[in-house]
PDB file of N, CA and C in Angstrom:
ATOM      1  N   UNK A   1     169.581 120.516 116.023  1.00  0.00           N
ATOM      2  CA  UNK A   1     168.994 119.284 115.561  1.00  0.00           C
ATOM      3  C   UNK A   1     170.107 118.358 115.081  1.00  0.00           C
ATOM      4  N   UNK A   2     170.268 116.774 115.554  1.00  0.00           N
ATOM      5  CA  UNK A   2     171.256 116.240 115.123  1.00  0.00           C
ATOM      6  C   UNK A   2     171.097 115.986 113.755  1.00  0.00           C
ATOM      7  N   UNK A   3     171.976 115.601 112.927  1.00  0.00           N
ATOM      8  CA  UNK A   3     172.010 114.662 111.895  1.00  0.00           C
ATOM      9  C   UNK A   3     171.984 113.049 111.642  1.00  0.00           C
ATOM     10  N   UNK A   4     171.203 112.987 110.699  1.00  0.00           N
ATOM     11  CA  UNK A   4     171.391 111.505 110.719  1.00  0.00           C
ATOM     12  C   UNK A   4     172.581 111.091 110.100  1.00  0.00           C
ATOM     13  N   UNK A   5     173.263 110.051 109.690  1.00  0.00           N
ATOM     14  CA  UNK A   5     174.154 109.308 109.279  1.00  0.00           C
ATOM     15  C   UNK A   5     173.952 109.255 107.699  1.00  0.00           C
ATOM     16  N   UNK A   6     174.998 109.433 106.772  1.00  0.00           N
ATOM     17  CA  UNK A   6     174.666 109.386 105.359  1.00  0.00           C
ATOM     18  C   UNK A   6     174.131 107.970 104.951  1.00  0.00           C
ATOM     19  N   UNK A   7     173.285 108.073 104.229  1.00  0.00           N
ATOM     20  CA  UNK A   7     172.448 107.113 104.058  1.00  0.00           C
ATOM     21  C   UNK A   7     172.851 106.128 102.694  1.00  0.00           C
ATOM     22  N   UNK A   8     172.610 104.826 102.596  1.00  0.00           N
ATOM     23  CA  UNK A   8     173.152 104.140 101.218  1.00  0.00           C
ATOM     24  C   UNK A   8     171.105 103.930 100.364  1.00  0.00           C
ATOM     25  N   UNK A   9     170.571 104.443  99.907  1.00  0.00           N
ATOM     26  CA  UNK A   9     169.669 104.389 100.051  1.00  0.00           C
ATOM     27  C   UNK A   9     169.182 103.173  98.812  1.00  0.00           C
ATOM     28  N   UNK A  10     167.665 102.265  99.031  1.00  0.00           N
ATOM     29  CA  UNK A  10     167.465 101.403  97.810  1.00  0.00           C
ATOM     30  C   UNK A  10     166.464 102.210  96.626  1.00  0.00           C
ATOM     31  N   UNK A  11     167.368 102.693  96.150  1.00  0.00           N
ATOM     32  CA  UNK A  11     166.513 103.557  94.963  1.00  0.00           C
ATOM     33  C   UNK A  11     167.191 102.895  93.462  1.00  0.00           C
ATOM     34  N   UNK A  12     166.168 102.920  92.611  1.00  0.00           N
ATOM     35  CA  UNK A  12     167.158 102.670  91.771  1.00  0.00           C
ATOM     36  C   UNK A  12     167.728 103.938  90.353  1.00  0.00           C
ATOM     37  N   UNK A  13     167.326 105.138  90.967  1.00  0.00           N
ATOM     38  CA  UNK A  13     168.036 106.347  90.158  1.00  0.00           C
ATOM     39  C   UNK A  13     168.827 106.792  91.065  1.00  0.00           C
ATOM     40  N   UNK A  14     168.914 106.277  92.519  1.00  0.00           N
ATOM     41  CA  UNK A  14     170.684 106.467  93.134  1.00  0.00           C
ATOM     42  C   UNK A  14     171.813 105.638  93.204  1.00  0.00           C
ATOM     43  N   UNK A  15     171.261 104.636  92.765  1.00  0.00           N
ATOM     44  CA  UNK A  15     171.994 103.584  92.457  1.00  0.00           C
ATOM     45  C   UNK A  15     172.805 103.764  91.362  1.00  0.00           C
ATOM     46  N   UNK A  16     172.039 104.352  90.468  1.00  0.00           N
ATOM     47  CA  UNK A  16     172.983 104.823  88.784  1.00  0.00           C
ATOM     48  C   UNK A  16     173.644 105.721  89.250  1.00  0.00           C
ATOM     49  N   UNK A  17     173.686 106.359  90.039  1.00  0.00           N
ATOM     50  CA  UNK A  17     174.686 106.860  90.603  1.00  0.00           C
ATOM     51  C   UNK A  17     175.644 106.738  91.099  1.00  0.00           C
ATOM     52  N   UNK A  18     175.521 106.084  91.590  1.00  0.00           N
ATOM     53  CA  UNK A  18     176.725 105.197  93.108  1.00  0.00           C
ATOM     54  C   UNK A  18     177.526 104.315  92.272  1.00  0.00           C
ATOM     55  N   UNK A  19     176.635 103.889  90.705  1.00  0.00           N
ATOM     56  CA  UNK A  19     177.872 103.092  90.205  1.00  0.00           C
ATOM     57  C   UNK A  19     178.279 104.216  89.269  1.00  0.00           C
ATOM     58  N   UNK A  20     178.388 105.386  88.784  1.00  0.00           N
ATOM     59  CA  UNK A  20     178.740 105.334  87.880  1.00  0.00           C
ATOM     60  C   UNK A  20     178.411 105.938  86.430  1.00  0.00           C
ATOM     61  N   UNK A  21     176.726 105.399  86.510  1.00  0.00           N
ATOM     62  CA  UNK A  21     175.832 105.942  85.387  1.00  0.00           C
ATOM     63  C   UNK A  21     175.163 107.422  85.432  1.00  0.00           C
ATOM     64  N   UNK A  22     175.518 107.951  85.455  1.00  0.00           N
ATOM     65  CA  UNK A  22     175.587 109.596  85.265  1.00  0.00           C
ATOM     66  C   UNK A  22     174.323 109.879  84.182  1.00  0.00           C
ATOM     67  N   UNK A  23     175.340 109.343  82.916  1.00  0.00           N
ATOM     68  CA  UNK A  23     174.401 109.788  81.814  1.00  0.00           C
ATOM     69  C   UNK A  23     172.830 109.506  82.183  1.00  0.00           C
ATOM     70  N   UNK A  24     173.250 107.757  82.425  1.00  0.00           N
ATOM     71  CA  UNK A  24     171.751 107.598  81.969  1.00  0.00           C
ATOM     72  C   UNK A  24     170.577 108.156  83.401  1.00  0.00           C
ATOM     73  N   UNK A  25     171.280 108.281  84.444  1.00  0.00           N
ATOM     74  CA  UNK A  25     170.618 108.993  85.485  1.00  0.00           C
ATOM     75  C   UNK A  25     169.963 110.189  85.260  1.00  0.00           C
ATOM     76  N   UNK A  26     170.894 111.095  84.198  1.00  0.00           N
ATOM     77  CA  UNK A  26     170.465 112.143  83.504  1.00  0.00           C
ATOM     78  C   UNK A  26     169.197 112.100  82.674  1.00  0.00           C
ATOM     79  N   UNK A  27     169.475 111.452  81.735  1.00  0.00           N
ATOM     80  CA  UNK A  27     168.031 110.799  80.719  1.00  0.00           C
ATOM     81  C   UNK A  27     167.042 110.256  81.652  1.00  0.00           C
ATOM     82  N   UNK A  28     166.871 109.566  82.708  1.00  0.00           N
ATOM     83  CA  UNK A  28     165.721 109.464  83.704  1.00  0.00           C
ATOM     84  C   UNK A  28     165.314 110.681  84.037  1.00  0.00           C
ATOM     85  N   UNK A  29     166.139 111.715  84.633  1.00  0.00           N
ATOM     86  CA  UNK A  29     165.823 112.601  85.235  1.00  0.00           C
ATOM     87  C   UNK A  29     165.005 113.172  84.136  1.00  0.00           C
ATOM     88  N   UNK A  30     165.593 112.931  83.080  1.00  0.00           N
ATOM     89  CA  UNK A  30     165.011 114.374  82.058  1.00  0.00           C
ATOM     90  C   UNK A  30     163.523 113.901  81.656  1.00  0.00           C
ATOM     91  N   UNK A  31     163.625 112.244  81.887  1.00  0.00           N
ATOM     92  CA  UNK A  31     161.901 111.942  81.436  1.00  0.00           C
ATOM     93  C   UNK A  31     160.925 112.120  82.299  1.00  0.00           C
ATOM     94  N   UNK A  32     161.323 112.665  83.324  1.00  0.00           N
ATOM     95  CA  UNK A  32     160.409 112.964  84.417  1.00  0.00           C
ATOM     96  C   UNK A  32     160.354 112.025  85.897  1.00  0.00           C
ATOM     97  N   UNK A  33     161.181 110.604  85.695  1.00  0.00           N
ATOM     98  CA  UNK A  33     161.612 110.349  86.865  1.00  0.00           C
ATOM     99  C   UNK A  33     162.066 110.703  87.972  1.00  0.00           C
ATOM    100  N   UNK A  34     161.854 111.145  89.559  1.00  0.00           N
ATOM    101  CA  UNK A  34     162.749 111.198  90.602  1.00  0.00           C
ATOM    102  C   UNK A  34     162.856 110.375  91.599  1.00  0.00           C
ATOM    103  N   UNK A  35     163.911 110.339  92.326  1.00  0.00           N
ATOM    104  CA  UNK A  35     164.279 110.048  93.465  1.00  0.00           C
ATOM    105  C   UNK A  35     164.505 111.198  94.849  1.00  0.00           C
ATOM    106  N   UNK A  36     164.395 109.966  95.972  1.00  0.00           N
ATOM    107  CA  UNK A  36     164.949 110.791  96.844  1.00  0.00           C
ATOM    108  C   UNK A  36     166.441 111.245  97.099  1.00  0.00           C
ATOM    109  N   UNK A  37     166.861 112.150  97.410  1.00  0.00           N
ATOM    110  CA  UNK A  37     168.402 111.980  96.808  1.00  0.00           C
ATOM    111  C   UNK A  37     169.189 112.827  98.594  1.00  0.00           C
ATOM    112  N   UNK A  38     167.673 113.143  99.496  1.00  0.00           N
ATOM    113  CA  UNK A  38     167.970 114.134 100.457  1.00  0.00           C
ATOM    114  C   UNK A  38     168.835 113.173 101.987  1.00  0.00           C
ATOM    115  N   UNK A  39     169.933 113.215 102.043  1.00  0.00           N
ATOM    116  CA  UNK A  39     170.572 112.668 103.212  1.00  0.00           C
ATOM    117  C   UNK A  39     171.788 111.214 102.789  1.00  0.00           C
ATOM    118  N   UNK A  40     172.073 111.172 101.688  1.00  0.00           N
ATOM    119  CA  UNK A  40     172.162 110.397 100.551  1.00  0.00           C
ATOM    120  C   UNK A  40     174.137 110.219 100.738  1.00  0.00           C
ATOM    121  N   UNK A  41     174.664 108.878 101.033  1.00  0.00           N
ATOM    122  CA  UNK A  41     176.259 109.235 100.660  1.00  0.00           C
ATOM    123  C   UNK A  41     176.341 108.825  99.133  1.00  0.00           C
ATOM    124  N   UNK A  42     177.528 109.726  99.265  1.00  0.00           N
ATOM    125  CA  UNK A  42     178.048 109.625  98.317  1.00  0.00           C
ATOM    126  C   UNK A  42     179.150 109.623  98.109  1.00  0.00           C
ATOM    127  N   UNK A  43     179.809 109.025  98.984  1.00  0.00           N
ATOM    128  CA  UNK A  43     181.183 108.933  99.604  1.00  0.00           C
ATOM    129  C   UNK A  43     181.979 108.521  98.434  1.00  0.00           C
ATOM    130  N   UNK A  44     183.353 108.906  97.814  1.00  0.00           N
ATOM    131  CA  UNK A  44     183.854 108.421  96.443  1.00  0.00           C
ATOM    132  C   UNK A  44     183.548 108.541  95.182  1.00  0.00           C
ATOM    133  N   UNK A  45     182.304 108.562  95.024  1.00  0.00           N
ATOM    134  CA  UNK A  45     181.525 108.930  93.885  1.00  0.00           C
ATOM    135  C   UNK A  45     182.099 109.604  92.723  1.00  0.00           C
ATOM    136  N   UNK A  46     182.046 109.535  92.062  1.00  0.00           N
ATOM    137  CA  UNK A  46     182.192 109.921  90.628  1.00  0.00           C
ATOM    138  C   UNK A  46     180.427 110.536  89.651  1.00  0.00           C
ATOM    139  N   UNK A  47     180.518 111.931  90.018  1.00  0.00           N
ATOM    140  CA  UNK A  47     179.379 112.502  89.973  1.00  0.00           C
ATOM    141  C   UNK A  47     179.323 113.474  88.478  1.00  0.00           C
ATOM    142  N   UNK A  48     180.538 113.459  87.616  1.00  0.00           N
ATOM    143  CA  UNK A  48     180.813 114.214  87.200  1.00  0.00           C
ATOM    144  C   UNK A  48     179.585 114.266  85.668  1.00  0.00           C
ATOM    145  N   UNK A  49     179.381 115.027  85.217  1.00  0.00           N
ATOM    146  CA  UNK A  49     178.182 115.278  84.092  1.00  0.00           C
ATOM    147  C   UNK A  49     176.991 115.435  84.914  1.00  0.00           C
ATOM    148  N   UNK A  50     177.354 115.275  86.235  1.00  0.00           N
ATOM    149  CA  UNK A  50     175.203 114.999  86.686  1.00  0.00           C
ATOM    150  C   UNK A  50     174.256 116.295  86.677  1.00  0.00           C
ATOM    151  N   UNK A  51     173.331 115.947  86.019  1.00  0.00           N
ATOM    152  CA  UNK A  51     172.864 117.378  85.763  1.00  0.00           C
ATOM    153  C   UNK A  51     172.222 117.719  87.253  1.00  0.00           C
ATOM    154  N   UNK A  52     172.854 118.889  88.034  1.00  0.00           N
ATOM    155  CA  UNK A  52     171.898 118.241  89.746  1.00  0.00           C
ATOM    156  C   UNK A  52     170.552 119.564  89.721  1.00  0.00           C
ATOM    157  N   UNK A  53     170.399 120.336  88.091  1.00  0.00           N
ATOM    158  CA  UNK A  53     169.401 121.243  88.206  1.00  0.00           C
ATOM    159  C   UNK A  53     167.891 120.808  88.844  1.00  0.00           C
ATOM    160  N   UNK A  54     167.571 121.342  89.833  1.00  0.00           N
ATOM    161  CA  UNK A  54     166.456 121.169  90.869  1.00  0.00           C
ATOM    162  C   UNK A  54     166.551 120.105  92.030  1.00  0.00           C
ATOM    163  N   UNK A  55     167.658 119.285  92.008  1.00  0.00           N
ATOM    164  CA  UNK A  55     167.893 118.448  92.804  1.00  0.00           C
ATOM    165  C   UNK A  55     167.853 118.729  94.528  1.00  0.00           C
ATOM    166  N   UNK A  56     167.240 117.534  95.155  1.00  0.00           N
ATOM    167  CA  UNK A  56     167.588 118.538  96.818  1.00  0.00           C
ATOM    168  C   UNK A  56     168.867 116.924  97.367  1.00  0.00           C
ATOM    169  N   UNK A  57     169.702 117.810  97.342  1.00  0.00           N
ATOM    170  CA  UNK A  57     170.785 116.891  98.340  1.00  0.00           C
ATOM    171  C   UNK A  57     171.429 117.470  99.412  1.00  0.00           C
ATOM    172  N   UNK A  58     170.447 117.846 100.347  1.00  0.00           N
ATOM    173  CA  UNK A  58     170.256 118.248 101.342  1.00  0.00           C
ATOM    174  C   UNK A  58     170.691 117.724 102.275  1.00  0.00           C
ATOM    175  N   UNK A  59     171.637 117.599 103.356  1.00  0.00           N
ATOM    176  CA  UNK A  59     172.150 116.645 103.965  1.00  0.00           C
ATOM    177  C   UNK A  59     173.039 115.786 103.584  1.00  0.00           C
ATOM    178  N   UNK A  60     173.216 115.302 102.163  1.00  0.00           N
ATOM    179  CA  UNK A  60     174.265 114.339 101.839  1.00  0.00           C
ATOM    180  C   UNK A  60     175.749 114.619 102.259  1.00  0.00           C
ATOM    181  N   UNK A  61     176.342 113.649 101.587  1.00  0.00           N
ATOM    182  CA  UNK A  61     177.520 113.572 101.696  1.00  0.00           C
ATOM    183  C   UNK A  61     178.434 113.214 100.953  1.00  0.00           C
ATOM    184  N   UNK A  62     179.454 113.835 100.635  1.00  0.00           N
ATOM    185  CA  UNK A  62     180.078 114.225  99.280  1.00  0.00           C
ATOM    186  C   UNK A  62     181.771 113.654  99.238  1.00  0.00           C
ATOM    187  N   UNK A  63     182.083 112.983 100.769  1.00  0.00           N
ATOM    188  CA  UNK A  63     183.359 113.068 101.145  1.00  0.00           C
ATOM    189  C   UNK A  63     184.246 111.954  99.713  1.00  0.00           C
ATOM    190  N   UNK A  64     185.217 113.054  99.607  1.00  0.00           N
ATOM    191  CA  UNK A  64     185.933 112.435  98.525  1.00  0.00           C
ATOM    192  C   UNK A  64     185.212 112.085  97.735  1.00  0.00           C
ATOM    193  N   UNK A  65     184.061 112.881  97.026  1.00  0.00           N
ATOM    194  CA  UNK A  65     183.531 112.966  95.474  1.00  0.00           C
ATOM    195  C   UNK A  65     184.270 113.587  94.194  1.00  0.00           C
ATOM    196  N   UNK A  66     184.215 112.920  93.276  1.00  0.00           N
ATOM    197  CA  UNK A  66     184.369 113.869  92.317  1.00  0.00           C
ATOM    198  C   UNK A  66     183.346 114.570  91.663  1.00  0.00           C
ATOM    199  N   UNK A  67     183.162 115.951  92.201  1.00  0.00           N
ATOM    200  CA  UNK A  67     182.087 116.780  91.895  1.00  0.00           C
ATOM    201  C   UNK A  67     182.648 117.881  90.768  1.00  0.00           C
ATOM    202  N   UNK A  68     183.609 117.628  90.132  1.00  0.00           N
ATOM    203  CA  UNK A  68     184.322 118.882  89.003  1.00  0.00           C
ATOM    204  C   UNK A  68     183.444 118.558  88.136  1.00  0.00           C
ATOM    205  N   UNK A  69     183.105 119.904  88.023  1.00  0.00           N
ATOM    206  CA  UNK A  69     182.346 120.624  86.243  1.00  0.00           C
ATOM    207  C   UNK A  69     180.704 120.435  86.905  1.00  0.00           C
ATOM    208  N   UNK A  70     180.961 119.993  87.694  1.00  0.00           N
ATOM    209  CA  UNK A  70     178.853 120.214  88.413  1.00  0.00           C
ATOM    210  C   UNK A  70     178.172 121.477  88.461  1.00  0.00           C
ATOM    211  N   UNK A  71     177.058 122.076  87.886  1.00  0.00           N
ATOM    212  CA  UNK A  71     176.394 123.256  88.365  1.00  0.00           C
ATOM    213  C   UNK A  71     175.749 122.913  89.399  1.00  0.00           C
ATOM    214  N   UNK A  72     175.880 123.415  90.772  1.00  0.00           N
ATOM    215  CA  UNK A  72     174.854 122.919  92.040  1.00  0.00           C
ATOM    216  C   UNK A  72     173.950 124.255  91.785  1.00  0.00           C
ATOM    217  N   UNK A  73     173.961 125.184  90.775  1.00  0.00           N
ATOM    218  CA  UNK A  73     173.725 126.819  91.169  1.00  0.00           C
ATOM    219  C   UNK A  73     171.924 126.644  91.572  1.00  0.00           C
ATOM    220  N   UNK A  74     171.672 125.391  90.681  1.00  0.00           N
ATOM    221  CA  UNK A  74     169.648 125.592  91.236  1.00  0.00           C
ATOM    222  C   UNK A  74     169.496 124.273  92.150  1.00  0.00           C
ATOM    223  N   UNK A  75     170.759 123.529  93.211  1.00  0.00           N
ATOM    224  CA  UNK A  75     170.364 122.302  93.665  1.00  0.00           C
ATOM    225  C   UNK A  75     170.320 122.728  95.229  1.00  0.00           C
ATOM    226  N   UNK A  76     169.644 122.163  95.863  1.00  0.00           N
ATOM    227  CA  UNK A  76     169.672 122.310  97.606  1.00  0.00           C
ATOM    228  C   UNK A  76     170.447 121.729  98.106  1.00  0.00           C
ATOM    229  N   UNK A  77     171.928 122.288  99.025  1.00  0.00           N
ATOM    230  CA  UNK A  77     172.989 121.883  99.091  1.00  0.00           C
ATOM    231  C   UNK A  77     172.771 122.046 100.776  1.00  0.00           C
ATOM    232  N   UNK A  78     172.036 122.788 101.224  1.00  0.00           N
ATOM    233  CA  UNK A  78     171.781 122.783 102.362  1.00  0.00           C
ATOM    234  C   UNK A  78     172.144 121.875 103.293  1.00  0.00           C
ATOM    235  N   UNK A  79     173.199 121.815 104.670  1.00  0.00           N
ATOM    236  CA  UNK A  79     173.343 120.491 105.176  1.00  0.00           C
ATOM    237  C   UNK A  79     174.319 119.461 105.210  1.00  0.00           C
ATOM    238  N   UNK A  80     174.479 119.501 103.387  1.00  0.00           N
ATOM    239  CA  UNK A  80     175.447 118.634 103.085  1.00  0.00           C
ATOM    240  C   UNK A  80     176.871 118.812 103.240  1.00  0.00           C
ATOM    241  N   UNK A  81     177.868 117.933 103.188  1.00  0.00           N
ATOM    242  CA  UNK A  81     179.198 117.802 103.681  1.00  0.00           C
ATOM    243  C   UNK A  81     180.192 117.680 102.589  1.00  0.00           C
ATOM    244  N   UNK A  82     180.909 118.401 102.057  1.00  0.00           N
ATOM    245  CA  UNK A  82     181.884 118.174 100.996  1.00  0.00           C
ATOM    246  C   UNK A  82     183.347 117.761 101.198  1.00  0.00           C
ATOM    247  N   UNK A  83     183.489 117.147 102.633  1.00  0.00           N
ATOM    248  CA  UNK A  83     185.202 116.978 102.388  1.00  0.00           C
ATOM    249  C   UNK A  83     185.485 116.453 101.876  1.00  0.00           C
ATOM    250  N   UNK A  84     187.061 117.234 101.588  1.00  0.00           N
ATOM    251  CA  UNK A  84     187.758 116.518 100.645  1.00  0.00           C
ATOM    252  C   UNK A  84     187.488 116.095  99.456  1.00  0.00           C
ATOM    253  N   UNK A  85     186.347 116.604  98.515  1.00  0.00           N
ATOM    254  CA  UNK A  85     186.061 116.255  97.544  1.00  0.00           C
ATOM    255  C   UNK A  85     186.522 117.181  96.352  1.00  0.00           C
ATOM    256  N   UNK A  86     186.682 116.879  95.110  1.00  0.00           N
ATOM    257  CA  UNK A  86     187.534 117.654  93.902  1.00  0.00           C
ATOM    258  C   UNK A  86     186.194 118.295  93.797  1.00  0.00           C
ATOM    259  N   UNK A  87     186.311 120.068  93.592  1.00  0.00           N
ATOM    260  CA  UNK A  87     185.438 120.729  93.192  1.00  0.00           C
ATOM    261  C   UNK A  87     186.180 121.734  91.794  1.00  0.00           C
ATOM    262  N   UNK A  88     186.936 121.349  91.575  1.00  0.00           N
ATOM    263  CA  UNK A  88     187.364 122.115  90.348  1.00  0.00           C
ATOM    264  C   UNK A  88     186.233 122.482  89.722  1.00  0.00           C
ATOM    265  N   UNK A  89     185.427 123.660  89.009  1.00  0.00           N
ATOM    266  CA  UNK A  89     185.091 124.201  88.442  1.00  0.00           C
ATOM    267  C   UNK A  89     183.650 123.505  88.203  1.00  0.00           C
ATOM    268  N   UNK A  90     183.286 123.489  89.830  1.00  0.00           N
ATOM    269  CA  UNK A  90     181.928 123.092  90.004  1.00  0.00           C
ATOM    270  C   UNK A  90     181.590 124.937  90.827  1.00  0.00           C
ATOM    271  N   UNK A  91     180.186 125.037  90.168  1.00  0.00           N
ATOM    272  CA  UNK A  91     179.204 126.264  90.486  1.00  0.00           C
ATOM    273  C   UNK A  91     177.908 125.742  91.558  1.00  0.00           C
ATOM    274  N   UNK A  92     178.667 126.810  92.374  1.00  0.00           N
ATOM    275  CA  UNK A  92     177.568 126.237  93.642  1.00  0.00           C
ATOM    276  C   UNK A  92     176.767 127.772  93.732  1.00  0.00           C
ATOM    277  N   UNK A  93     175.469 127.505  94.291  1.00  0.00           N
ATOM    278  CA  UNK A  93     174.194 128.261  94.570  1.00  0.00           C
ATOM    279  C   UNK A  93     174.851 129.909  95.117  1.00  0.00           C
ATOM    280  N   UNK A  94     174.369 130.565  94.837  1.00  0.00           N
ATOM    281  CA  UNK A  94     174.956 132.073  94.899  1.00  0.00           C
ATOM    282  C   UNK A  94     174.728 131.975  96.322  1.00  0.00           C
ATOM    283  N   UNK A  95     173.664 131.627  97.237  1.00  0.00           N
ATOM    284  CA  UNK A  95     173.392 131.983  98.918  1.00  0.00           C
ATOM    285  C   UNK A  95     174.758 131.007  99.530  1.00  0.00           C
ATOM    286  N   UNK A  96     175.867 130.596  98.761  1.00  0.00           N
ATOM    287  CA  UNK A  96     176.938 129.935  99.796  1.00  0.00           C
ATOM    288  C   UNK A  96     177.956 130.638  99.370  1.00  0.00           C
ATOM    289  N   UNK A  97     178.712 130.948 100.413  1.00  0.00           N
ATOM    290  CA  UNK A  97     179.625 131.917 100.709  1.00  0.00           C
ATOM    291  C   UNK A  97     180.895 131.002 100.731  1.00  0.00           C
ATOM    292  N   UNK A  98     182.028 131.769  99.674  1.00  0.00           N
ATOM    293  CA  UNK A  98     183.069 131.038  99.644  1.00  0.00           C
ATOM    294  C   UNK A  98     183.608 129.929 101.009  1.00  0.00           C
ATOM    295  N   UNK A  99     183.560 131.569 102.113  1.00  0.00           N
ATOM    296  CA  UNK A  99     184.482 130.789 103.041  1.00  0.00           C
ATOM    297  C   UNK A  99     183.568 129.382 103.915  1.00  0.00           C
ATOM    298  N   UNK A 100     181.581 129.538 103.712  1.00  0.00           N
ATOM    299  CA  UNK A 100     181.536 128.301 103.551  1.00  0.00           C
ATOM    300  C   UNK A 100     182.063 126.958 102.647  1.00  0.00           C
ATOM    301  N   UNK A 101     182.020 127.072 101.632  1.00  0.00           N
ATOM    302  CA  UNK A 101     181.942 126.180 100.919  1.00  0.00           C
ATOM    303  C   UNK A 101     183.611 125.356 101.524  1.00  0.00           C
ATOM    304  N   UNK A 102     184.677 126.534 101.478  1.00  0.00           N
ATOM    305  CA  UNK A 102     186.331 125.862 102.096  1.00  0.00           C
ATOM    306  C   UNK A 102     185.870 125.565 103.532  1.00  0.00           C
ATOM    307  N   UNK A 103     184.737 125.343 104.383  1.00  0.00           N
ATOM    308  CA  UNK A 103     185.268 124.990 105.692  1.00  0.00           C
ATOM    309  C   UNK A 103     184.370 123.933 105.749  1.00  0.00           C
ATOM    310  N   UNK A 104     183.125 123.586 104.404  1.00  0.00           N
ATOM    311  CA  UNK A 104     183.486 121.863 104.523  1.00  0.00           C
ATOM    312  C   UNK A 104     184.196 121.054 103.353  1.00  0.00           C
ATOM    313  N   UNK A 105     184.754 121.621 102.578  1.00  0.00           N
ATOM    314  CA  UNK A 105     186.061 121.568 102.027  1.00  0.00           C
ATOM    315  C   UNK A 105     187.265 120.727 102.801  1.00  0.00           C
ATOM    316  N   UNK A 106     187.577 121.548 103.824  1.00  0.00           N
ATOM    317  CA  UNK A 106     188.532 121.244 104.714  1.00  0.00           C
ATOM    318  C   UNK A 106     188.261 120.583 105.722  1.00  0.00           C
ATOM    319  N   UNK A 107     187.636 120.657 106.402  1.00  0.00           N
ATOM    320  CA  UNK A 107     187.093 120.550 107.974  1.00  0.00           C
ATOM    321  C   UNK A 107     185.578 119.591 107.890  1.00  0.00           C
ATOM    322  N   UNK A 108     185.028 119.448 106.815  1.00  0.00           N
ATOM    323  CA  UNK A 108     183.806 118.934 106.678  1.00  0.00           C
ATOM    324  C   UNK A 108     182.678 118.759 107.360  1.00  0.00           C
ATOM    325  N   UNK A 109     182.337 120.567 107.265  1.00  0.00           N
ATOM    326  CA  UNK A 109     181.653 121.140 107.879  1.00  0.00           C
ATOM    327  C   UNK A 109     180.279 121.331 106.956  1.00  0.00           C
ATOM    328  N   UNK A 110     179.160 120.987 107.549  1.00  0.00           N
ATOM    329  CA  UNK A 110     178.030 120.969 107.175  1.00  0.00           C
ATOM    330  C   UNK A 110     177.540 122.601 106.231  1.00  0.00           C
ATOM    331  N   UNK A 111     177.627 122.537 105.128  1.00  0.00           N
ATOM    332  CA  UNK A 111     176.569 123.779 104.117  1.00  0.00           C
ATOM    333  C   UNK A 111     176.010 124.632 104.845  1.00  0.00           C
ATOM    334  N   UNK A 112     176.139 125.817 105.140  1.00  0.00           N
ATOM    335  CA  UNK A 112     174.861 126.610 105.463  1.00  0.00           C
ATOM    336  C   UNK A 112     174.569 127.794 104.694  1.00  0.00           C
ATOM    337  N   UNK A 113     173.547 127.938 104.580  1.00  0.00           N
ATOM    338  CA  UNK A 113     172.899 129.147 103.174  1.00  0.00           C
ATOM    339  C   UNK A 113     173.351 130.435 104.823  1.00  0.00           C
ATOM    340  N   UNK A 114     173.734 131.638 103.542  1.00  0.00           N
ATOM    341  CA  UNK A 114     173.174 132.971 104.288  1.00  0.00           C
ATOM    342  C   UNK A 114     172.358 133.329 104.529  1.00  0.00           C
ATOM    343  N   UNK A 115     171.719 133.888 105.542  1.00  0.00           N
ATOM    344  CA  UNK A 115     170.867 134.523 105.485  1.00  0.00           C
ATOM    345  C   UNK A 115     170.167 135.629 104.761  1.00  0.00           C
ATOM    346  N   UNK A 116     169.421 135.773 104.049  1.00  0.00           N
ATOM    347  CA  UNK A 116     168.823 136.678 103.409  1.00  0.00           C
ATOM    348  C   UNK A 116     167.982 138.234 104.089  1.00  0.00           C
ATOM    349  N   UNK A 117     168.418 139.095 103.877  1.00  0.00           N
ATOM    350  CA  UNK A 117     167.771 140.342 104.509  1.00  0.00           C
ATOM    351  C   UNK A 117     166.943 141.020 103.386  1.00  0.00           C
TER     352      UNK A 117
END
């Protein structure tokens, strides 16, 4: 199945994102606000504090984010593309396997969960 193209989307809890506002994206989130966040760039970004617990960014795109200190461990990463982005002592979902996570790291290669037996 192809992919679509990372998307700039008109939301306005991804927007607090895209500039910047973390926190207060956080405090939306926490009052019960969401967005769609699935196919989403995020090219450059500065993501750092975002709480992404339950989040699906599924498909996005991460190239050259700063994603250090992120827990992805409960977010749907499925899809998405991380090159080149700072992951210093960001926690990603137990079903991704190191040597995924370095080959879209490097190569910016699309997420894929293991399979489960």
């Amino acid at each position: 199945m192809a992919q679509s193209a990372p998307e700039i989307k008109n939301d306005e809890l991804y927007r607090l994102l895209r500039e910047g506002k973390v926190e207060e994206f956080n405090q939306r989130k926490a009052a019960g606000e969401t967005c769609d966040l699935t196919g989403a760039d995020f090219r450059g970004v500065h993501l750092n504090g975002l709480d992404a617990d339950g989040l699906d960014l599924s498909n996005s795109y991460f190239r050259m984010a700063n994603l250090r200190g992120i827990d992805f461990s409960k977010a749907n990463l499925e899809g998405a593309s991380i090159h080149g982005a700072q992951i210093s002592g960001a926690y990603f979902p137990a079903e991704l396997e190191a040597a995924e996570i370095n080959l879209s790291l490097e190569h910016g290669t699309r997420l894929r969960y293991r399979q489960c037996k």
